[in-house]
Protein backbone atom coordinates (compact mmCIF):
# COMPACT_ATOMS: atom_id res chain seq x y z
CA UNK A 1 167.63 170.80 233.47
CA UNK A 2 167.11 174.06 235.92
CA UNK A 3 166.73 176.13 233.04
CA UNK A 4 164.12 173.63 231.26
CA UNK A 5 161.86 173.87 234.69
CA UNK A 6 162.35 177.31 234.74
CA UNK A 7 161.24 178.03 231.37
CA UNK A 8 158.41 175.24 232.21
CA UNK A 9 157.03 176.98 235.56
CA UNK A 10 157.62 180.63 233.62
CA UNK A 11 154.87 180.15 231.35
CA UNK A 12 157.16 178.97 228.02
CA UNK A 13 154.98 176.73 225.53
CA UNK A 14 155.52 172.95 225.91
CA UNK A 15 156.47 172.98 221.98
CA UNK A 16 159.11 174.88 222.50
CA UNK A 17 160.52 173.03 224.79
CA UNK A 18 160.20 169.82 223.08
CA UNK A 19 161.67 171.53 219.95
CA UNK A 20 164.32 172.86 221.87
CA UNK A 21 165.18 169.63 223.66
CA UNK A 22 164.92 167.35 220.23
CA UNK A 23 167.34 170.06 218.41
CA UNK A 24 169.68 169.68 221.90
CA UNK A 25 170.12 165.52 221.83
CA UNK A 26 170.45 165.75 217.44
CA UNK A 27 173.34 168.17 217.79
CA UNK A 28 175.01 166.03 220.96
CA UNK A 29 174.51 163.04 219.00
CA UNK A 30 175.77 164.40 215.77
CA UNK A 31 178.84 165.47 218.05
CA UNK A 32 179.19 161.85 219.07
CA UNK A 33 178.81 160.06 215.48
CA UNK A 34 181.38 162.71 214.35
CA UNK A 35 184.39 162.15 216.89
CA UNK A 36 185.63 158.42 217.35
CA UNK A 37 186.40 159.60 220.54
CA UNK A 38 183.60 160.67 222.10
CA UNK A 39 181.56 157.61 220.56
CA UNK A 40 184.06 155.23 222.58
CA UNK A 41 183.57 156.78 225.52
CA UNK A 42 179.51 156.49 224.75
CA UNK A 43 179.85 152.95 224.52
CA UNK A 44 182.54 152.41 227.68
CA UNK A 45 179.43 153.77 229.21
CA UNK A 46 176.75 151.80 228.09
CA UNK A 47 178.84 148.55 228.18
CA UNK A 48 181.77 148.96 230.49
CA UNK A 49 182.29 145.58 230.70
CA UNK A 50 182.63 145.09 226.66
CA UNK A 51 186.23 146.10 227.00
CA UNK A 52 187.30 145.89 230.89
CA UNK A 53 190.71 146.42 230.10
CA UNK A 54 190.79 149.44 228.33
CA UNK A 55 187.83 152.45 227.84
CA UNK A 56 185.69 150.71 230.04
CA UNK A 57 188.55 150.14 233.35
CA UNK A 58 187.93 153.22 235.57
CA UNK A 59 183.81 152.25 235.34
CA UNK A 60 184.68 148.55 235.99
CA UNK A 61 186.67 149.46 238.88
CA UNK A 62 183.99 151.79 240.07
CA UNK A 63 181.78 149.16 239.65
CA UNK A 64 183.70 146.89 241.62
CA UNK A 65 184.03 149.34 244.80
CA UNK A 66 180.85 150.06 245.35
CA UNK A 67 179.45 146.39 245.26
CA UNK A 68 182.28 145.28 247.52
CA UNK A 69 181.00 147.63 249.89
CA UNK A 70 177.51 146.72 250.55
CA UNK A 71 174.92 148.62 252.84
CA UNK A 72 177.36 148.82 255.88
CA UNK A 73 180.97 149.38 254.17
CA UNK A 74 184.23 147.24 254.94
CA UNK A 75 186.12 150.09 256.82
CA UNK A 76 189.39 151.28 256.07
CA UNK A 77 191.56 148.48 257.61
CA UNK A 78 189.68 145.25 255.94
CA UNK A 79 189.31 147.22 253.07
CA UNK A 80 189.08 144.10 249.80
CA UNK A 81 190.51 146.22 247.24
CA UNK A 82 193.08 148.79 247.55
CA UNK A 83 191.86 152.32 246.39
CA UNK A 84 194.88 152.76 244.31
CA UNK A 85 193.19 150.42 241.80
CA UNK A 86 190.31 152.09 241.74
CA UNK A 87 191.38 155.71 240.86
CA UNK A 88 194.19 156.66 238.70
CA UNK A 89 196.06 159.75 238.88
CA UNK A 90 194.21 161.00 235.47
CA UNK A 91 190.30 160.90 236.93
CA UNK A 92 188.51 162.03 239.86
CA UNK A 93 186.59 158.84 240.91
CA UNK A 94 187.24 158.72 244.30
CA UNK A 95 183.80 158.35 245.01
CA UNK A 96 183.26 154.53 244.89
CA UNK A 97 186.47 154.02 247.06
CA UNK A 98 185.21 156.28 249.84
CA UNK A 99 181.28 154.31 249.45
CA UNK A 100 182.84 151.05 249.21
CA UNK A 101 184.96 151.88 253.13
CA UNK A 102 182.46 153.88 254.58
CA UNK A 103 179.29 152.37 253.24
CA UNK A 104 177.20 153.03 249.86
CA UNK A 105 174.14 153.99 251.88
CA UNK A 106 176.49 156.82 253.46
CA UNK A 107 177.18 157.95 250.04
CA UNK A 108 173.98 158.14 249.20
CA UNK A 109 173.02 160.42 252.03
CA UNK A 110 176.14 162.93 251.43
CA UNK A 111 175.78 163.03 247.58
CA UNK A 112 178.76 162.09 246.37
């Protein structure tokens, strides 16, 4: 994205960038037709809730600790769902956990 606004504020034709852009999302989608993998992971992502108990968990879970936090956040001691639920030892989603104690608005602020 940098390098498109770069390219954009540098004087590069807006063809070329379109071009470039259209060849970018055919070869990531021809990467995703062509590995079952990837294309469940496309679809945990689009519909996490399709299949809660599998590809779609971690994102369901996410889900889940953010909403329960609200605008304000629960804290750490009346916290409704135990972080261990939310993040496994395999991801890094520790995100939602710390938005869902501290606040989502907090979150927002820091980046996270």
């Amino acid at each position: 994205m940098i390098l498109f606004f770069m390219c954009l504020v540098g004087g590069t034709r807006f063809i070329y960038l379109a071009l470039s852009g259209a060849a970018a999302v055919a070869g990531g989608w021809l990467l995703i037709v062509q590995s079952p993998y990837r294309f469940r992971r496309l679809t945990a992502f689009l519909d996490p809730f399709a299949d809660a108990q599998d590809s779609g968990y971690q994102l369901v879970q996410s889900l889940f600790a953010l909403g329960s936090g609200g605008i304000t956040g629960v804290g750490i001691g009346p916290a409704a769902r135990s972080c261990s639920t939310c993040r496994k030892r395999t991801t890094t989603s520790s995100s939602p956990c710390w938005a869902r104690n501290w606040a989502s608005s907090a979150c927002r602020w820091s980046s996270c």
